[in-house]
PDB file of N, CA and C in Angstrom:
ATOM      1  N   UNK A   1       0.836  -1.171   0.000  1.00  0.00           N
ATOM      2  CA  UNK A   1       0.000   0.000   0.000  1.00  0.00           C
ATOM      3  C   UNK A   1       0.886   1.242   0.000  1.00  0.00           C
ATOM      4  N   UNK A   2       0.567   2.077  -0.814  1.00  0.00           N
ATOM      5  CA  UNK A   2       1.071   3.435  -1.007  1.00  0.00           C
ATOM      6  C   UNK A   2       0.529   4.343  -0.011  1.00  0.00           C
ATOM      7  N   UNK A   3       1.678   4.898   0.715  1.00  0.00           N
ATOM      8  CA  UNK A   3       1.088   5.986   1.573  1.00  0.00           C
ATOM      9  C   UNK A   3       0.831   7.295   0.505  1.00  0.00           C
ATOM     10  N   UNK A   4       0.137   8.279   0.836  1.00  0.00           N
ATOM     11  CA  UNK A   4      -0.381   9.634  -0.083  1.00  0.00           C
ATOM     12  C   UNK A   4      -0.889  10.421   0.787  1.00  0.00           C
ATOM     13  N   UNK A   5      -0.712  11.992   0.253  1.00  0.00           N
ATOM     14  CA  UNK A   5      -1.108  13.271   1.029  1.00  0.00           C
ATOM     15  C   UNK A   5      -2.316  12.731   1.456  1.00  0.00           C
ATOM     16  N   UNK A   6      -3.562  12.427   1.226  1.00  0.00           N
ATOM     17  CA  UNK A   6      -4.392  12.417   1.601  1.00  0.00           C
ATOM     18  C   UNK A   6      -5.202  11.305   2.940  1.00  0.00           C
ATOM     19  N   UNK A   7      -4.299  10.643   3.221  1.00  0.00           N
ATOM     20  CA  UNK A   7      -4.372   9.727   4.086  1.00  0.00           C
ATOM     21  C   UNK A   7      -4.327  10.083   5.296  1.00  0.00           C
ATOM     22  N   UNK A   8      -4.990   9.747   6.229  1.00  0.00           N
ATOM     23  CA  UNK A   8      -4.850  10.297   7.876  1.00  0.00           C
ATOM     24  C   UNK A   8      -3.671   9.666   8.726  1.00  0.00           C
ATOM     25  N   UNK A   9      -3.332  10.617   9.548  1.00  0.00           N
ATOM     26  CA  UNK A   9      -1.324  10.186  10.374  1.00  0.00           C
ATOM     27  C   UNK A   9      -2.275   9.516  10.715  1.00  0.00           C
ATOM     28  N   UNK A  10      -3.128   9.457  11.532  1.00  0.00           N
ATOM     29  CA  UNK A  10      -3.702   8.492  12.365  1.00  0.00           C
ATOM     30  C   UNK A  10      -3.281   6.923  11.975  1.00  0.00           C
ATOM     31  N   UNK A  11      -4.198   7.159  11.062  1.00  0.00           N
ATOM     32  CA  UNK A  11      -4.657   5.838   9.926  1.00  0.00           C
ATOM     33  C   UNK A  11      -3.070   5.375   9.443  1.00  0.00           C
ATOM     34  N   UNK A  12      -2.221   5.918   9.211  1.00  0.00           N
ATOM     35  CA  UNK A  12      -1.042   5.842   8.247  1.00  0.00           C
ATOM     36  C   UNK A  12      -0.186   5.075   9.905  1.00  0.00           C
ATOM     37  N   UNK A  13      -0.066   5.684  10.650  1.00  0.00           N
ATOM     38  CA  UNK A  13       0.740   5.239  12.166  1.00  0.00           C
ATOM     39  C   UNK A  13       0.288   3.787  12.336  1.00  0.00           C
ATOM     40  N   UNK A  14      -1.086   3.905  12.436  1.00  0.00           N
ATOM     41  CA  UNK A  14      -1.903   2.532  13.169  1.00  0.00           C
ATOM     42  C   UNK A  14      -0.876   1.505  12.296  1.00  0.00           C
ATOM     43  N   UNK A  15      -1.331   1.429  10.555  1.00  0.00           N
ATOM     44  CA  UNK A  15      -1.167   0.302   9.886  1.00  0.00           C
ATOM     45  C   UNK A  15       0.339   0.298   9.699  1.00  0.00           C
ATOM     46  N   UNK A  16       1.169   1.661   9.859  1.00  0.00           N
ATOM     47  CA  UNK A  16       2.820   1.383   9.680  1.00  0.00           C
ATOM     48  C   UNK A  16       3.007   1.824  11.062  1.00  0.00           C
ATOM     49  N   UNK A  17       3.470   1.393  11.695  1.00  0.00           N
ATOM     50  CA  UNK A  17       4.178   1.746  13.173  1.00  0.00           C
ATOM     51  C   UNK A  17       5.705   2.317  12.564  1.00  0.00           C
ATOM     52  N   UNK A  18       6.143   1.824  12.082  1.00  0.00           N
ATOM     53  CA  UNK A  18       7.501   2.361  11.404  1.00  0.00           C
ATOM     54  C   UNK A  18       7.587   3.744  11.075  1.00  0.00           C
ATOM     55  N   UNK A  19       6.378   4.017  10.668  1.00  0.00           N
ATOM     56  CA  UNK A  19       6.145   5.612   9.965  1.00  0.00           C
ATOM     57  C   UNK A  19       6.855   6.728  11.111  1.00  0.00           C
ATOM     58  N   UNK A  20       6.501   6.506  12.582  1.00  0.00           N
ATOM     59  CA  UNK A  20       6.530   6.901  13.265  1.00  0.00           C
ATOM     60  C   UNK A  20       7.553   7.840  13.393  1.00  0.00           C
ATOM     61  N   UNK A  21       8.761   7.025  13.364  1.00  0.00           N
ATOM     62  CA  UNK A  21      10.293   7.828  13.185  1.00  0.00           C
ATOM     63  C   UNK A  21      10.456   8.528  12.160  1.00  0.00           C
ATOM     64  N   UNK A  22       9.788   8.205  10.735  1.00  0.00           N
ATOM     65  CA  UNK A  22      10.147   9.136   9.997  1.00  0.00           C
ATOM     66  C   UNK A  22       9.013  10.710  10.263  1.00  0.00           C
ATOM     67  N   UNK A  23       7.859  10.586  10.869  1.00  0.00           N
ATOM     68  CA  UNK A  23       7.152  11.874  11.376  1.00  0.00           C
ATOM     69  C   UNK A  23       7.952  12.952  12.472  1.00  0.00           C
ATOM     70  N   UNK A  24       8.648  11.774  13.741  1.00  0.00           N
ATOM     71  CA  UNK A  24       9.544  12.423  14.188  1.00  0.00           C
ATOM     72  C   UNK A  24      10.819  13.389  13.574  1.00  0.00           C
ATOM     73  N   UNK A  25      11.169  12.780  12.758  1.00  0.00           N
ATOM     74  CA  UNK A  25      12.409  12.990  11.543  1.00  0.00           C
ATOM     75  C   UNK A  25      12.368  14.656  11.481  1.00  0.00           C
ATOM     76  N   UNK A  26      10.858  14.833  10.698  1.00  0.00           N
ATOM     77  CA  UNK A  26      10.410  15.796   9.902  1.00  0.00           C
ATOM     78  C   UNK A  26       9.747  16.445  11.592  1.00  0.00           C
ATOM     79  N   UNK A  27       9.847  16.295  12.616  1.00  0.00           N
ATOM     80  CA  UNK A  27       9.000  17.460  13.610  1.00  0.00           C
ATOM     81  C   UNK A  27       7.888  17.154  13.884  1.00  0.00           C
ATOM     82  N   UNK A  28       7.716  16.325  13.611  1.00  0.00           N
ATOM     83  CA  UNK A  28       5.942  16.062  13.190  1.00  0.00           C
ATOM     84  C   UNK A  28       5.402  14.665  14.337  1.00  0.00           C
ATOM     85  N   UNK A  29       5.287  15.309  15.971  1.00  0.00           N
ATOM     86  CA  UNK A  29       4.823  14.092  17.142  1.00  0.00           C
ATOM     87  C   UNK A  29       2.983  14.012  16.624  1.00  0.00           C
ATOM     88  N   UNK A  30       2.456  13.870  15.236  1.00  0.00           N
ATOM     89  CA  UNK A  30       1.402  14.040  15.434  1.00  0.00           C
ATOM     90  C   UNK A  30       0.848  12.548  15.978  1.00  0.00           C
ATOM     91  N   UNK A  31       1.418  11.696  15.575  1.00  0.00           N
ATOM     92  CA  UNK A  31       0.717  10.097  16.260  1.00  0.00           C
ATOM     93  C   UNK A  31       0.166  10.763  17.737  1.00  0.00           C
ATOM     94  N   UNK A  32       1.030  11.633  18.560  1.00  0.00           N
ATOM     95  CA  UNK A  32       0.340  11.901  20.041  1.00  0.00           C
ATOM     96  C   UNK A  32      -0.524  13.426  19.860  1.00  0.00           C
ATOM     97  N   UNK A  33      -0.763  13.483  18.481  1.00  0.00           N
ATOM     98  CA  UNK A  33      -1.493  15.170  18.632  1.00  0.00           C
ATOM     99  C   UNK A  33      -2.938  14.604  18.656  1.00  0.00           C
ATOM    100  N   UNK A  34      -4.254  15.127  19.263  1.00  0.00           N
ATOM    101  CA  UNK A  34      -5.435  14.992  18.901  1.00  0.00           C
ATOM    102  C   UNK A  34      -5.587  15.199  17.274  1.00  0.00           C
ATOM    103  N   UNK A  35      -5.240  15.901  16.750  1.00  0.00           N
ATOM    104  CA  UNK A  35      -5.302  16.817  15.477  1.00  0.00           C
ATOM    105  C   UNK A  35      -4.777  15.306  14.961  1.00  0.00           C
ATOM    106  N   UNK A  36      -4.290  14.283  14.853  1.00  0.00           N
ATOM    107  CA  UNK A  36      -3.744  13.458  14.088  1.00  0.00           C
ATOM    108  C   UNK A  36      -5.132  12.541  13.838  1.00  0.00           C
ATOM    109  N   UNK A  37      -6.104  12.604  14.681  1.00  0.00           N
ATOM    110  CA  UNK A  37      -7.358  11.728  14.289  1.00  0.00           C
ATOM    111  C   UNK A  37      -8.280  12.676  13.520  1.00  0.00           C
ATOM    112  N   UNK A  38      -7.590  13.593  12.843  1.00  0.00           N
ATOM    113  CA  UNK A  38      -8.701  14.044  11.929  1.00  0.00           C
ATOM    114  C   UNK A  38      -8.098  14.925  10.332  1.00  0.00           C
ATOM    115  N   UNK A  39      -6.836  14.896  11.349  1.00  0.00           N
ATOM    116  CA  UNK A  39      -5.824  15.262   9.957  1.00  0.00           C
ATOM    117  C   UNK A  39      -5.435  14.547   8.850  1.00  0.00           C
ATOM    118  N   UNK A  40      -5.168  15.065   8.005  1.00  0.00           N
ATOM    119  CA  UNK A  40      -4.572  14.049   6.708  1.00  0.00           C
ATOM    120  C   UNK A  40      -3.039  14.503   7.070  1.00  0.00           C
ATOM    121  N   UNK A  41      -2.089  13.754   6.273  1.00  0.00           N
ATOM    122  CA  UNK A  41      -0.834  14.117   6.070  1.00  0.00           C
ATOM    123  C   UNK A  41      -0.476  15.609   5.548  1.00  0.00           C
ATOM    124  N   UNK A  42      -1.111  15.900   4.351  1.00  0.00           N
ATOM    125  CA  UNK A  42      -0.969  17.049   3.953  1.00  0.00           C
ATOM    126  C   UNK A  42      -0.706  18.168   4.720  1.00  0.00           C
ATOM    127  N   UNK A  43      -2.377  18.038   5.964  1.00  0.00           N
ATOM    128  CA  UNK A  43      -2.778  18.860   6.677  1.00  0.00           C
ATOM    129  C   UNK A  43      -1.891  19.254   7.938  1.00  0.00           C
ATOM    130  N   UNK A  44      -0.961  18.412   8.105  1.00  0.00           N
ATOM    131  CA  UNK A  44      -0.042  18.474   8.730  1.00  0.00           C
ATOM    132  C   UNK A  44       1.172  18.961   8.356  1.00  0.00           C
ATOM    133  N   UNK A  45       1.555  18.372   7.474  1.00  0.00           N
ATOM    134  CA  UNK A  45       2.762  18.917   6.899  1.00  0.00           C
ATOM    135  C   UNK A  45       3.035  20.395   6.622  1.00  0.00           C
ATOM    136  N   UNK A  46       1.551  21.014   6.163  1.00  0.00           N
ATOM    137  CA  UNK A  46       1.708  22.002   5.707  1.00  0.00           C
ATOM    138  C   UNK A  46       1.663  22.672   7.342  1.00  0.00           C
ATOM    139  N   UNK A  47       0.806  22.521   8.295  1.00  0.00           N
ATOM    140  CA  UNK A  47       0.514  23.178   9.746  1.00  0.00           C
ATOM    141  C   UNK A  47       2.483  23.375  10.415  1.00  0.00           C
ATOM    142  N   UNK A  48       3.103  22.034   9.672  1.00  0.00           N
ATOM    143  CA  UNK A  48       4.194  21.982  10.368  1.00  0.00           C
ATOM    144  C   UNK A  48       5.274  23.039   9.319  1.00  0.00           C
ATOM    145  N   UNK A  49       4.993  23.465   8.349  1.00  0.00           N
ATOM    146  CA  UNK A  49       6.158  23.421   7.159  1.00  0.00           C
ATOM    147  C   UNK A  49       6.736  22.896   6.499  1.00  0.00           C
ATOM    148  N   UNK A  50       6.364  21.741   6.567  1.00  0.00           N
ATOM    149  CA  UNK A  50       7.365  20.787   5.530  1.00  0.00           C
ATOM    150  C   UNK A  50       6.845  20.309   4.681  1.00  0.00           C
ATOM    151  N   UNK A  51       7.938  20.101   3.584  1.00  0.00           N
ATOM    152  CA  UNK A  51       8.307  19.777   2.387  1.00  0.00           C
ATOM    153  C   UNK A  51       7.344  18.245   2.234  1.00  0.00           C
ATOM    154  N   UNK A  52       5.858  18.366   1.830  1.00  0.00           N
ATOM    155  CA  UNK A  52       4.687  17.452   1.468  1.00  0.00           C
ATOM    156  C   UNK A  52       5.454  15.521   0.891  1.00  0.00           C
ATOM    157  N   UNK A  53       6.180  16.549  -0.203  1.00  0.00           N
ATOM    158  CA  UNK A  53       6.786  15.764  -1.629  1.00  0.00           C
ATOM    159  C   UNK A  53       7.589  14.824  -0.465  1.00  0.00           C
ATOM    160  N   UNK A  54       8.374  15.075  -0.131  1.00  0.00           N
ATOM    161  CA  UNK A  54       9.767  14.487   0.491  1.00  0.00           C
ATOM    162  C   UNK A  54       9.117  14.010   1.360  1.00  0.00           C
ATOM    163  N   UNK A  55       8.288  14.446   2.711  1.00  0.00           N
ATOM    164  CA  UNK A  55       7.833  13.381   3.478  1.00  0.00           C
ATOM    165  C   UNK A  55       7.195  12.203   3.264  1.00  0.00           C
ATOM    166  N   UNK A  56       6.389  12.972   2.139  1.00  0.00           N
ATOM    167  CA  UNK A  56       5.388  11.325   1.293  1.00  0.00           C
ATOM    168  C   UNK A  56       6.337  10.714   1.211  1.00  0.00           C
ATOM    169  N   UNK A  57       7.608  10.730  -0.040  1.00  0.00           N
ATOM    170  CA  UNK A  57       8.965   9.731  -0.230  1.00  0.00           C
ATOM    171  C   UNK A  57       9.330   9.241   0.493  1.00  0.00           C
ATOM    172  N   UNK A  58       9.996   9.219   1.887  1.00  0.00           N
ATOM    173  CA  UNK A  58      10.570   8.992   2.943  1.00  0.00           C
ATOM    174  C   UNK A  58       9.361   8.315   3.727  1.00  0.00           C
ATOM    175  N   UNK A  59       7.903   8.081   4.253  1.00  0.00           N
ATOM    176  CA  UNK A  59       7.569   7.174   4.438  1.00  0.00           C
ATOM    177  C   UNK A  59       7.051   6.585   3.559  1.00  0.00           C
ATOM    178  N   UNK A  60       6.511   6.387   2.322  1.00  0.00           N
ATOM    179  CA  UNK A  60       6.964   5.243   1.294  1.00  0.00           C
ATOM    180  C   UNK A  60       8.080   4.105   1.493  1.00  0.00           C
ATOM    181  N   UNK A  61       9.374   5.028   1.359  1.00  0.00           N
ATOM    182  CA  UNK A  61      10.614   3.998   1.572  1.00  0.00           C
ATOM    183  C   UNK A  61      10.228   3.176   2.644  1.00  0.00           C
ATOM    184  N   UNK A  62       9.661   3.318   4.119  1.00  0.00           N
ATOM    185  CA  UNK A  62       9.453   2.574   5.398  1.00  0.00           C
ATOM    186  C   UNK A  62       8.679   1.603   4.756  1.00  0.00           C
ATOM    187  N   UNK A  63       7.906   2.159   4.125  1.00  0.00           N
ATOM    188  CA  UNK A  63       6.925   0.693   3.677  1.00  0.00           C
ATOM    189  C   UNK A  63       6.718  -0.008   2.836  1.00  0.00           C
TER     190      UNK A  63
END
């Protein structure tokens, strides 16, 4: 399964636990934010600043 902007950290954490470190990587503790059960990736990335493209890539590679 392909992770994509549009997918929820939530949802994306649960089924990859691995993901985890790479959210840390990028700044991003959302697995423990409330905001992660309703956020998409995008929605985060962008809340955090970062680079959408490259985080998608980098958890891809995890999975």
């Amino acid at each position: 399964m392909a992770i994509t902007k549009e997918m929820g950290i939530g949802e994306v954490v649960e089924k990859n636990p691995k993901t985890i470190e790479v959210f840390r990587n990028y700044g991003m503790g959302c697995f423990g934010c409330a905001a992660a059960r309703f956020e998409n990736i995008e929605q985060g990335a962008v809340a955090h600043g970062i680079n959408i493209d490259a985080l998608i890539a980098d958890l891809n590679k995890i999975v």
